[in-house]
C-alpha atoms as a PDB file:
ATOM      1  CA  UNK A   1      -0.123   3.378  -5.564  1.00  0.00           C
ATOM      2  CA  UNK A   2       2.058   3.530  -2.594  1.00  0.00           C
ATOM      3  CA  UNK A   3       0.408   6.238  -0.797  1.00  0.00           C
ATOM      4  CA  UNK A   4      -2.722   3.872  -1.140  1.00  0.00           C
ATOM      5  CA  UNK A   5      -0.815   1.070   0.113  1.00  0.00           C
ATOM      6  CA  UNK A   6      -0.255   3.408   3.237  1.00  0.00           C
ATOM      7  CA  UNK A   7      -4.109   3.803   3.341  1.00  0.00           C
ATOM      8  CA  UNK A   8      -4.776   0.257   3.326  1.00  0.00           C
ATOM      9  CA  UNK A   9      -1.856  -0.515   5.711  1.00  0.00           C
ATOM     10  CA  UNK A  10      -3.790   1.577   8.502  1.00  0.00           C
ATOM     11  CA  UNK A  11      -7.193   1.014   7.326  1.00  0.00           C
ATOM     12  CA  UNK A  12      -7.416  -2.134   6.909  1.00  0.00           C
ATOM     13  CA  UNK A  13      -6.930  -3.736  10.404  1.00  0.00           C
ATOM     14  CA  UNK A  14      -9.222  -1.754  11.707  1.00  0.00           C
ATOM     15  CA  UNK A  15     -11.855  -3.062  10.003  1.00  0.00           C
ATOM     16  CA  UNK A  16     -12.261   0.188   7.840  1.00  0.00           C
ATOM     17  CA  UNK A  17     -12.898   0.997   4.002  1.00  0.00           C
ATOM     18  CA  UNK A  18      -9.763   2.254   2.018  1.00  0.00           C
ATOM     19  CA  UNK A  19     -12.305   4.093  -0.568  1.00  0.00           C
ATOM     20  CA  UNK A  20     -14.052   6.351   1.914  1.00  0.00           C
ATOM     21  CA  UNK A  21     -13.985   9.047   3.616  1.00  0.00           C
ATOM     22  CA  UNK A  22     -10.832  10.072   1.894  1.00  0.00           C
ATOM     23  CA  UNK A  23      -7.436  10.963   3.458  1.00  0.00           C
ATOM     24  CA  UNK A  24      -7.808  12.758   6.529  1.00  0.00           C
ATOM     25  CA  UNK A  25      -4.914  13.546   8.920  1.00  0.00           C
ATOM     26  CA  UNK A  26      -5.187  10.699  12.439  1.00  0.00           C
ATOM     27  CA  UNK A  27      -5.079  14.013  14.779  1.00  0.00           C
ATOM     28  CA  UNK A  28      -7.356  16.556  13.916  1.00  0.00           C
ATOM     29  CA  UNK A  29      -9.696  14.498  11.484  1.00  0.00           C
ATOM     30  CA  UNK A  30      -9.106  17.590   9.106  1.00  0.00           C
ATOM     31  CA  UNK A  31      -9.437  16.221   5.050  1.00  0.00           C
ATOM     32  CA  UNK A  32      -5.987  16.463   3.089  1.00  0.00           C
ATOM     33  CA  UNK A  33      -6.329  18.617   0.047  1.00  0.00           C
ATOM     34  CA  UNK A  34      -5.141  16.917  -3.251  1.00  0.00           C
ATOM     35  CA  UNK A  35      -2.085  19.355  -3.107  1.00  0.00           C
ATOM     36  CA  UNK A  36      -1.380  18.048  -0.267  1.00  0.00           C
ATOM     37  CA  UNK A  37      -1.348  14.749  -0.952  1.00  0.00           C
ATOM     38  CA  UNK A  38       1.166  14.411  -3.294  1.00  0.00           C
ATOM     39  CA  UNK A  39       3.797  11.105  -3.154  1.00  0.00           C
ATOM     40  CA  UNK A  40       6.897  12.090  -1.355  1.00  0.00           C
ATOM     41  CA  UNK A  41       7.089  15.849  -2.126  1.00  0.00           C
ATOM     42  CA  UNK A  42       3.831  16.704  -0.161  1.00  0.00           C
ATOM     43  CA  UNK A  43       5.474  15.184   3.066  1.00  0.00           C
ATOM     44  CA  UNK A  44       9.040  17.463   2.711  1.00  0.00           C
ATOM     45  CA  UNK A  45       6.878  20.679   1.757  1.00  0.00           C
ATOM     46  CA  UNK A  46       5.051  20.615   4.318  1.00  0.00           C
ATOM     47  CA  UNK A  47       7.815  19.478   6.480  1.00  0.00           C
ATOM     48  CA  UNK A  48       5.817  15.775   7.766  1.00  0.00           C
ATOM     49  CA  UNK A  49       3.007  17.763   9.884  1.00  0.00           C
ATOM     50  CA  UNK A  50      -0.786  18.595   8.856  1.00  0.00           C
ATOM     51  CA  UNK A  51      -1.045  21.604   7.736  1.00  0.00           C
ATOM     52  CA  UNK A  52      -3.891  22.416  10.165  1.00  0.00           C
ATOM     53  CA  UNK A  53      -2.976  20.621  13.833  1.00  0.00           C
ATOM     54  CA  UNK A  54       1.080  21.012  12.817  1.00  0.00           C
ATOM     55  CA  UNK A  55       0.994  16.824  13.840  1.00  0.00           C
ATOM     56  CA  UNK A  56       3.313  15.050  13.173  1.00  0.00           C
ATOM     57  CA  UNK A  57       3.319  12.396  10.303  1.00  0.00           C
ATOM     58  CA  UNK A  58       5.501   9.383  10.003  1.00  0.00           C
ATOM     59  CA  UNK A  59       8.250   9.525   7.520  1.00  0.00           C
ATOM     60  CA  UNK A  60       7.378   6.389   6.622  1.00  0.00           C
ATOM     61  CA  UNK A  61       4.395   7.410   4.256  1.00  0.00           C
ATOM     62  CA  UNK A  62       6.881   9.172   2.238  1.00  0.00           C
ATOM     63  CA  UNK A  63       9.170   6.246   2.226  1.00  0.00           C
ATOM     64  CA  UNK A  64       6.668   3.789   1.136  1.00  0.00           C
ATOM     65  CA  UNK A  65       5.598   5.763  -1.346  1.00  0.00           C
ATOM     66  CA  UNK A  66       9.070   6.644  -2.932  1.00  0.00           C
ATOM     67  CA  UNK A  67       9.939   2.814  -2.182  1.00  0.00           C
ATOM     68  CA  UNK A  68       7.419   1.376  -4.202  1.00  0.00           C
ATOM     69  CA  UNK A  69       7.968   4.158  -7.286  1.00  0.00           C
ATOM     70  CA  UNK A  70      11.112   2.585  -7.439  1.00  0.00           C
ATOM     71  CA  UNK A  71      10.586  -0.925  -7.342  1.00  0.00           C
ATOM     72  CA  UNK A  72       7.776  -0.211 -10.245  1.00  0.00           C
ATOM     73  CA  UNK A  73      10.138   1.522 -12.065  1.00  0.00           C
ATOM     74  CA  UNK A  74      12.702  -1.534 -12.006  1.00  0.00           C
ATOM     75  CA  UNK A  75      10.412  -3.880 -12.402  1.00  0.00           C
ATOM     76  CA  UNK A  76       9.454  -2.044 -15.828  1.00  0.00           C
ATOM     77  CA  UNK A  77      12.941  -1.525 -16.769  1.00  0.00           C
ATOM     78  CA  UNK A  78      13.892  -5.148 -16.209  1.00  0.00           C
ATOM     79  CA  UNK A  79      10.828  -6.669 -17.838  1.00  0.00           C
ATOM     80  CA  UNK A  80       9.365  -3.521 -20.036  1.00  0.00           C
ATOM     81  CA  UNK A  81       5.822  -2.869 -19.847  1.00  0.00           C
ATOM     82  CA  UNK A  82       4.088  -6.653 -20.225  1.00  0.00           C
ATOM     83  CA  UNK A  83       1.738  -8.235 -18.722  1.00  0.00           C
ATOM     84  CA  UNK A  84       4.348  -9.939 -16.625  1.00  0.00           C
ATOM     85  CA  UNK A  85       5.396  -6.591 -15.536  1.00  0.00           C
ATOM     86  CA  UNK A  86       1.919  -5.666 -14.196  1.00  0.00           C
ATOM     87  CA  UNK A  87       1.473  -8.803 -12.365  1.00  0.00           C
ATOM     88  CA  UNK A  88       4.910  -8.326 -10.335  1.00  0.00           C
ATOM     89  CA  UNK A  89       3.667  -4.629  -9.686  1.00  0.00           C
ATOM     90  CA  UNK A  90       0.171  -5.779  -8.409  1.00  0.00           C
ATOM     91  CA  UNK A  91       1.850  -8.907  -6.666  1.00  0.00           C
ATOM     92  CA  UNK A  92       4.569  -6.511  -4.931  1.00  0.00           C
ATOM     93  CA  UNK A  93       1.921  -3.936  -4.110  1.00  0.00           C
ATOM     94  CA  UNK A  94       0.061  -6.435  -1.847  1.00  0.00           C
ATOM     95  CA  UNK A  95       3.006  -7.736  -0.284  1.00  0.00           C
ATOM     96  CA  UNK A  96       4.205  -4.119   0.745  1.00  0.00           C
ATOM     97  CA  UNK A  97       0.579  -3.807   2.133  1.00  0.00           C
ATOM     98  CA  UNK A  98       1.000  -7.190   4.185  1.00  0.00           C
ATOM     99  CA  UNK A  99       4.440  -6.297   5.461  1.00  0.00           C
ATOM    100  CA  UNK A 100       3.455  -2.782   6.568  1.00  0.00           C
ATOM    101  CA  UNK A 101       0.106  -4.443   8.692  1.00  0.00           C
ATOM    102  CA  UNK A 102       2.498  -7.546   9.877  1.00  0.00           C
ATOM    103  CA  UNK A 103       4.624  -4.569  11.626  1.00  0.00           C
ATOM    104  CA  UNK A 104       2.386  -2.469  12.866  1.00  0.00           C
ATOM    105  CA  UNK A 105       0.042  -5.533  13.973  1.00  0.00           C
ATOM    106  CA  UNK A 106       1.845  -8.849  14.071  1.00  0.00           C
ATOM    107  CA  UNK A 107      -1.421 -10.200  11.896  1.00  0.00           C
ATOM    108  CA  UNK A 108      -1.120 -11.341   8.344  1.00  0.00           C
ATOM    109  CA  UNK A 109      -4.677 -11.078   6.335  1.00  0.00           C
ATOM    110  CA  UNK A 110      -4.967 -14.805   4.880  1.00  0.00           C
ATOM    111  CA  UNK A 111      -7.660 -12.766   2.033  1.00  0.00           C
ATOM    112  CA  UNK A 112      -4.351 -10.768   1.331  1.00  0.00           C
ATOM    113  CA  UNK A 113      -2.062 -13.843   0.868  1.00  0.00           C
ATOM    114  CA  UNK A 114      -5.158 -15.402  -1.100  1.00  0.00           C
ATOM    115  CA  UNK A 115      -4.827 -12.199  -3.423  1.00  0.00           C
ATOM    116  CA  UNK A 116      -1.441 -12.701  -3.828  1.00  0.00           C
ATOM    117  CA  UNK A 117      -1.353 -15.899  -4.848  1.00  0.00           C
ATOM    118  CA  UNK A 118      -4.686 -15.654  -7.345  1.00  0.00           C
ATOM    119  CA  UNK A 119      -3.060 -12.942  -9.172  1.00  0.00           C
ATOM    120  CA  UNK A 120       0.248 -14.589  -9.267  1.00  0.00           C
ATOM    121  CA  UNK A 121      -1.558 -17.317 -10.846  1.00  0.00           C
ATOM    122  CA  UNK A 122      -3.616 -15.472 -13.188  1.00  0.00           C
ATOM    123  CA  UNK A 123      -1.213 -13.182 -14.100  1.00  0.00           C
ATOM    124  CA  UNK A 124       1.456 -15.925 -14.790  1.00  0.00           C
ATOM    125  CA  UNK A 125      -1.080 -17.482 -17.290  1.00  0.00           C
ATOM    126  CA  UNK A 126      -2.119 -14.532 -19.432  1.00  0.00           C
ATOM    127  CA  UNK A 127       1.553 -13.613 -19.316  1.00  0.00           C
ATOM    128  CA  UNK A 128       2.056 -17.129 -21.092  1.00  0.00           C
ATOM    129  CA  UNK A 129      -0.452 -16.866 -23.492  1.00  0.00           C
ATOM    130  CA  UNK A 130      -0.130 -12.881 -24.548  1.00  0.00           C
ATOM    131  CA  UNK A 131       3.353 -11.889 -24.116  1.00  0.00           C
ATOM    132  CA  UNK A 132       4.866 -15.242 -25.553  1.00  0.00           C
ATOM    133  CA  UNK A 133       2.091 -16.739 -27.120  1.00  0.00           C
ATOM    134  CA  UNK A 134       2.124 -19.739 -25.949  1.00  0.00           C
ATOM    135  CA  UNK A 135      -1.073 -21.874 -26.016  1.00  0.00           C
ATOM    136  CA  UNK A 136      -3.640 -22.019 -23.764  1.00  0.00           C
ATOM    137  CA  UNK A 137      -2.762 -25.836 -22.907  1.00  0.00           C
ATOM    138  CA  UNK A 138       0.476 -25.803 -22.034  1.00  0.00           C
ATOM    139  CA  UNK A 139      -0.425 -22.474 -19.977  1.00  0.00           C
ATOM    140  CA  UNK A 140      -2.649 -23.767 -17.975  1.00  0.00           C
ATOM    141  CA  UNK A 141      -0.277 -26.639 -17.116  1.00  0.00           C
ATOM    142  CA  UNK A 142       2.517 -24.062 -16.143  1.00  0.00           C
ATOM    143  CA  UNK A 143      -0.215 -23.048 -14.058  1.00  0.00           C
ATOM    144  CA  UNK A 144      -1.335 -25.995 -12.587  1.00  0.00           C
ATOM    145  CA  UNK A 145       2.864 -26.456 -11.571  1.00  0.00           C
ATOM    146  CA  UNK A 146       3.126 -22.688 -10.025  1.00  0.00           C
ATOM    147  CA  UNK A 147      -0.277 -24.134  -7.880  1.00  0.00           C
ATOM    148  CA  UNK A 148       1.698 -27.094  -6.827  1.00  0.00           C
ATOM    149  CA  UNK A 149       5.119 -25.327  -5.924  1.00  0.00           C
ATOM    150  CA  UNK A 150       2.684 -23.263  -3.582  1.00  0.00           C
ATOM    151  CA  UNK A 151       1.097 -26.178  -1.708  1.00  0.00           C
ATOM    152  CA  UNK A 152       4.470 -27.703  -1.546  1.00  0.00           C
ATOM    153  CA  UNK A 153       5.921 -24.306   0.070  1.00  0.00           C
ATOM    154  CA  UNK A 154       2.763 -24.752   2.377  1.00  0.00           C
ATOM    155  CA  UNK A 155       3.494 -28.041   3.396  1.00  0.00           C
ATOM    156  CA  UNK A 156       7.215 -27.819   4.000  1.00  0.00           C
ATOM    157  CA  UNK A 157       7.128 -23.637   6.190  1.00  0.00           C
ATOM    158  CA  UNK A 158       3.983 -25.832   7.940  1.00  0.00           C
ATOM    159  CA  UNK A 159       5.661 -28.495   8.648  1.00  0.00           C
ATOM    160  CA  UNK A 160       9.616 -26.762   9.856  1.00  0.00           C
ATOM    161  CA  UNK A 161       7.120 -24.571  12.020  1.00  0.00           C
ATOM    162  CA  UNK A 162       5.186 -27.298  14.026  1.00  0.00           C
ATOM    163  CA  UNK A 163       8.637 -29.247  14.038  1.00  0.00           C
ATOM    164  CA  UNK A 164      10.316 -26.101  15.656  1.00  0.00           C
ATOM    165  CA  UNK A 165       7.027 -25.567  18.047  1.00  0.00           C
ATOM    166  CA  UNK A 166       7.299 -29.184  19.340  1.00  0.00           C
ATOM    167  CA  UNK A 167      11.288 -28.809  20.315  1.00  0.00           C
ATOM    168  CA  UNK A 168      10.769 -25.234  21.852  1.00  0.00           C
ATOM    169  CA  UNK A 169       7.581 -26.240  23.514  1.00  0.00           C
ATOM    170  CA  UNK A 170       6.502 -22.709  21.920  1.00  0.00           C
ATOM    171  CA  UNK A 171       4.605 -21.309  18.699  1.00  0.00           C
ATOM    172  CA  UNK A 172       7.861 -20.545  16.453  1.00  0.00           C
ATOM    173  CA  UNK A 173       5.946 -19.640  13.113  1.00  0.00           C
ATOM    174  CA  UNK A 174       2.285 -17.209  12.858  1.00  0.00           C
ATOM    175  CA  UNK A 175      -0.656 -18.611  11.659  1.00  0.00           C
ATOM    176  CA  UNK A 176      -0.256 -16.512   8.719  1.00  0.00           C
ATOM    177  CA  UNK A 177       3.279 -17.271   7.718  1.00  0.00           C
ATOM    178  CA  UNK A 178       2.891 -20.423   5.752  1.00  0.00           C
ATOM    179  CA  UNK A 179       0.235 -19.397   3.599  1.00  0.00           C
ATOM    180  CA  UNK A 180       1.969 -16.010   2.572  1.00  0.00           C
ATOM    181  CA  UNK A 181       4.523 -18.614   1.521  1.00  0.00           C
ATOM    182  CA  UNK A 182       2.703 -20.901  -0.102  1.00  0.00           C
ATOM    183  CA  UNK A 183       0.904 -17.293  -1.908  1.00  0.00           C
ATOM    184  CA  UNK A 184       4.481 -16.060  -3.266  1.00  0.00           C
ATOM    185  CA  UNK A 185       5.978 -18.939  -4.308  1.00  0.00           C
ATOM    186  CA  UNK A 186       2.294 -19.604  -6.582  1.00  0.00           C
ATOM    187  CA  UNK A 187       3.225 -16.232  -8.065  1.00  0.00           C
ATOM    188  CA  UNK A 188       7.458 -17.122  -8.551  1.00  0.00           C
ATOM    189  CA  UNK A 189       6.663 -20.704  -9.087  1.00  0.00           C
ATOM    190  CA  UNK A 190       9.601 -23.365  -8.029  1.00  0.00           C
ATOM    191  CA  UNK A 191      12.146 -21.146  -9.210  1.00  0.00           C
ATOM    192  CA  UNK A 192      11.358 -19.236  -6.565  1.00  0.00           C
ATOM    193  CA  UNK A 193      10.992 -21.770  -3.410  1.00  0.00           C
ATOM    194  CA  UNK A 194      14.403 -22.147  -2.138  1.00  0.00           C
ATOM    195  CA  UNK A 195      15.282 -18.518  -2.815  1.00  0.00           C
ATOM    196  CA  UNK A 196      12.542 -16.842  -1.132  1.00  0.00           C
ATOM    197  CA  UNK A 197      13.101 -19.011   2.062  1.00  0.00           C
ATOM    198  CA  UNK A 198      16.868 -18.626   2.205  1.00  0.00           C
ATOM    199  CA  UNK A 199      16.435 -14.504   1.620  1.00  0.00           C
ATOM    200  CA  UNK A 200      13.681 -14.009   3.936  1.00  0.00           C
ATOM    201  CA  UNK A 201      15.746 -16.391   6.645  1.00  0.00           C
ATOM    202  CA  UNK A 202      19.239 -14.483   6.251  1.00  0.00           C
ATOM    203  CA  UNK A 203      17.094 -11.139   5.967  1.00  0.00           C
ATOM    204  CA  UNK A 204      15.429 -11.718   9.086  1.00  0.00           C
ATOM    205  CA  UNK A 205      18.279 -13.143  10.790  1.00  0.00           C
ATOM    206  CA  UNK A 206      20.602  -9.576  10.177  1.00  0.00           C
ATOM    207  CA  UNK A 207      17.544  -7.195  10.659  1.00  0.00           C
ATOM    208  CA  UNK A 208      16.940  -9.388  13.853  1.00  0.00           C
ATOM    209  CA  UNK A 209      20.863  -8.995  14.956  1.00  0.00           C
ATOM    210  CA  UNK A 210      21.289  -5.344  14.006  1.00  0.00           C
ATOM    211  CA  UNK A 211      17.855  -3.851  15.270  1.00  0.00           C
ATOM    212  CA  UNK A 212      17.066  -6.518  18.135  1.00  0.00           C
ATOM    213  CA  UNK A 213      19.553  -3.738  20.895  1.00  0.00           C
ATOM    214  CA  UNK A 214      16.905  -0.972  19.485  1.00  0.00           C
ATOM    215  CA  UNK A 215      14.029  -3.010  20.660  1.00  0.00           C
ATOM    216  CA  UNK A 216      13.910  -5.391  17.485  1.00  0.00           C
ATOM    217  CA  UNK A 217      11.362  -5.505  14.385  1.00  0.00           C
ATOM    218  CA  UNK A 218       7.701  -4.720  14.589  1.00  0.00           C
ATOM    219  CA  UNK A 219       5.622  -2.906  17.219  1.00  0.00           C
ATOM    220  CA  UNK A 220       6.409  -4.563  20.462  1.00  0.00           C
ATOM    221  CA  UNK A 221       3.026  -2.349  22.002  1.00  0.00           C
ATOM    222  CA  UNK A 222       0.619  -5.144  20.357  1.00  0.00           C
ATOM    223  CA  UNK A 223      -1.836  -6.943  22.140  1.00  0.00           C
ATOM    224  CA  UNK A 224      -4.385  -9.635  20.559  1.00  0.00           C
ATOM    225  CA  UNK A 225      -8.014  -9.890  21.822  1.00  0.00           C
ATOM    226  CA  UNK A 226      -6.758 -13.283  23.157  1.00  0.00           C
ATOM    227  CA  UNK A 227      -3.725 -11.650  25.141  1.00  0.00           C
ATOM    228  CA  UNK A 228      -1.347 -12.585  22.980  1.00  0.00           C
ATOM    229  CA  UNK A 229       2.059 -10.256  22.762  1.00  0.00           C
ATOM    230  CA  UNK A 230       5.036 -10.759  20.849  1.00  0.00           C
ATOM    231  CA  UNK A 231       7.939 -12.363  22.600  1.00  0.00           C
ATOM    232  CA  UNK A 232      11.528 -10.651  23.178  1.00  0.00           C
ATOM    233  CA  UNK A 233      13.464 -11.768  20.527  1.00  0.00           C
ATOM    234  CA  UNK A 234      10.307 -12.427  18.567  1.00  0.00           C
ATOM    235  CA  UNK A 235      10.720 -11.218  14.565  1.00  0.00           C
ATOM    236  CA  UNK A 236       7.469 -10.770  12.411  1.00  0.00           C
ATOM    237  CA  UNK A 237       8.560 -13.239   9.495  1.00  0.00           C
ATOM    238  CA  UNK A 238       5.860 -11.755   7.256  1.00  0.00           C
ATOM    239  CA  UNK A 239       7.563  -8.716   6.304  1.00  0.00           C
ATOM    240  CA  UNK A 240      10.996 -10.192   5.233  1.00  0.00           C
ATOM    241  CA  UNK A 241       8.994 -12.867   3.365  1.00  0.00           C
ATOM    242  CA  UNK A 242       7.164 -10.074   1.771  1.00  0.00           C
ATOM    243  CA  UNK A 243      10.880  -8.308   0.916  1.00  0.00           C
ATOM    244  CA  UNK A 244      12.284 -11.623   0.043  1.00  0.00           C
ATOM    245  CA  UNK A 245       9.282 -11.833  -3.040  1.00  0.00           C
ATOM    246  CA  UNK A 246       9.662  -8.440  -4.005  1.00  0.00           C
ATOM    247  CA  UNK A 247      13.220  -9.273  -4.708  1.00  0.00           C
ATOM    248  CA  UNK A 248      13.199 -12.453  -6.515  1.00  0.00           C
ATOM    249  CA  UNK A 249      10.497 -11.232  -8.781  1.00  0.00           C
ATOM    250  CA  UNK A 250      12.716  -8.616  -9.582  1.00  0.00           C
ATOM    251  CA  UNK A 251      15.940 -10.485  -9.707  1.00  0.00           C
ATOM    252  CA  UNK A 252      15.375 -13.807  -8.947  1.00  0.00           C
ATOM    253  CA  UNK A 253      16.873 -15.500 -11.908  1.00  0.00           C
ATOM    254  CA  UNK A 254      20.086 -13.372 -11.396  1.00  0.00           C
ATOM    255  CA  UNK A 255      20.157 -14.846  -7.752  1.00  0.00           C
ATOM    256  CA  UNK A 256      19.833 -18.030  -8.802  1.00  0.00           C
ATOM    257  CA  UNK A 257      21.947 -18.022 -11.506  1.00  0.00           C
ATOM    258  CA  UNK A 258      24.902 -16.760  -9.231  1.00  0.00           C
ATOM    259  CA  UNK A 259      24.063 -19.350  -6.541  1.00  0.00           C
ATOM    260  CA  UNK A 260      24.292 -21.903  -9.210  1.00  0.00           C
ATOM    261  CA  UNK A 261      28.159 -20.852 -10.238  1.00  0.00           C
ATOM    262  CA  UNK A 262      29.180 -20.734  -6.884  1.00  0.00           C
ATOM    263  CA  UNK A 263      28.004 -23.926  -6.086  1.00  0.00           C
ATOM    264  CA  UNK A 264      29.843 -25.449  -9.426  1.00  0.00           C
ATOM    265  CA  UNK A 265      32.970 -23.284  -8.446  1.00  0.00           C
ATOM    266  CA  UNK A 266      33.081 -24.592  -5.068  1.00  0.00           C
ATOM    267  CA  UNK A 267      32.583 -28.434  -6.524  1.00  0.00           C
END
């Protein structure tokens, strides 16, 4: 799954299909045998170059790849294999997708935040009803609640963004940051609000201070069809919202729970 992520991460804004032609090395158009296409180990044997040009190829397909073998492999340790389970894995698969195209391209696909958030949904229901059993009524109402945490997380990104655009006399938030939020928190439900915002704020905010002397987060070579560039100092918030869901649907009631004790310690 994550070397198809990597597929769809370059595939997809360009406007081409991540089914066919198969993988083919960027340089030399030459097809990549299936032995040499295997997650992480393909990249180290054949030291990150095609086999037939001797380009070079991004560590990051490796990375991704081992990245997202280990965030499946926690999620199934920390929920076993449920239905829950598969709908963090699909959920988390998308969001490494949109994070990978938000860097590269500064551009997150609403039809990917839609997915997001309609398999958060769904998946949150049959979890309901098949792993716990609960009826289909009170499902669907659990439901209907994760739905309105995600219009709420709409409204109130939406609203701190036109705020903030107003006083800089600037955009300050994408187009497509709002509804990725409004997409996660439908698949964490409220639990899952305040956490996701503070972690993908703080996140941001470090990655921002520690990489901004480098030349900061995301490509800075983008250009829009409309001119657009991104700004120095500019940070594509789509990718630590993206990390900031992966985590609390792996840990998220841990990191609430321990913001809750502090917060009584400190009272």
């Amino acid at each position: 799954m994550g070397s198809f992520l990597n597929v769809v991460a370059f595939r997809v804004p360009l406007g081409r299909s991540v089914v066919s032609p198969g993988s083919a090395c960027p340089s030399c158009g030459k097809s990549i045998a299936w032995y040499d296409n295997i997650p992480v180990l393909s990249w180290f044997i054949l030291g990150g170059q095609c086999r037939h040009c001797k380009a070079p190829f991004s560590f990051r397909y490796a990375g991704v790849e081992a990245f997202f073998g280990v965030y499946t492999l926690a999620i199934v340790m920390r929920w076993d294999l449920t239905i829950h389970s598969l709908t963090c894995i699909l959920v988390g698969a998308i969001l490494v997708a949109i994070a990978l195209i938000d860097h590269d391209h500064w551009l997150i696909d609403d039809r990917m935040s839609a997915a997001v958030g309609v398999v958060g949904l769904v998946g949150h229901g049959a979890s309901l009803i098949i792993d716990t059993g609960l009826p289909i009524g009170p499902s669907l109402v659990s439901v209907a609640t994760h739905l309105a945490a995600g219009a709420i997380a709409f409204g109130l990104l939406f609203g701190m963004g036109y705020v903030m655009s107003k006083a800089l006399d600037k955009e300050a938030l994408g187009g497509g940051d709002a509804p990725l939020f409004a997409a996660i928190i439908c698949a964490t439900g409220w639990a899952g609000l305040l956490p996701v915002l503070m972690l993908a704020s703080v996140q941001g905010l470090i990655g921002w201070a520690l990489l901004s002397r480098s030349g900061g987060i995301g490509n800075r070579e983008v250009e829009h069809e409309d001119g657009w560039k991104p700004e120095e100092g500019a940070l594509p918030l789509g990718i630590f919202l993206a990390l900031a869901g992966l985590e609390v649907m792996l840990i998220g009631e841990s990191l609430t729970d321990a913001y809750l004790n502090a917060v009584r310690n400190l009272l």
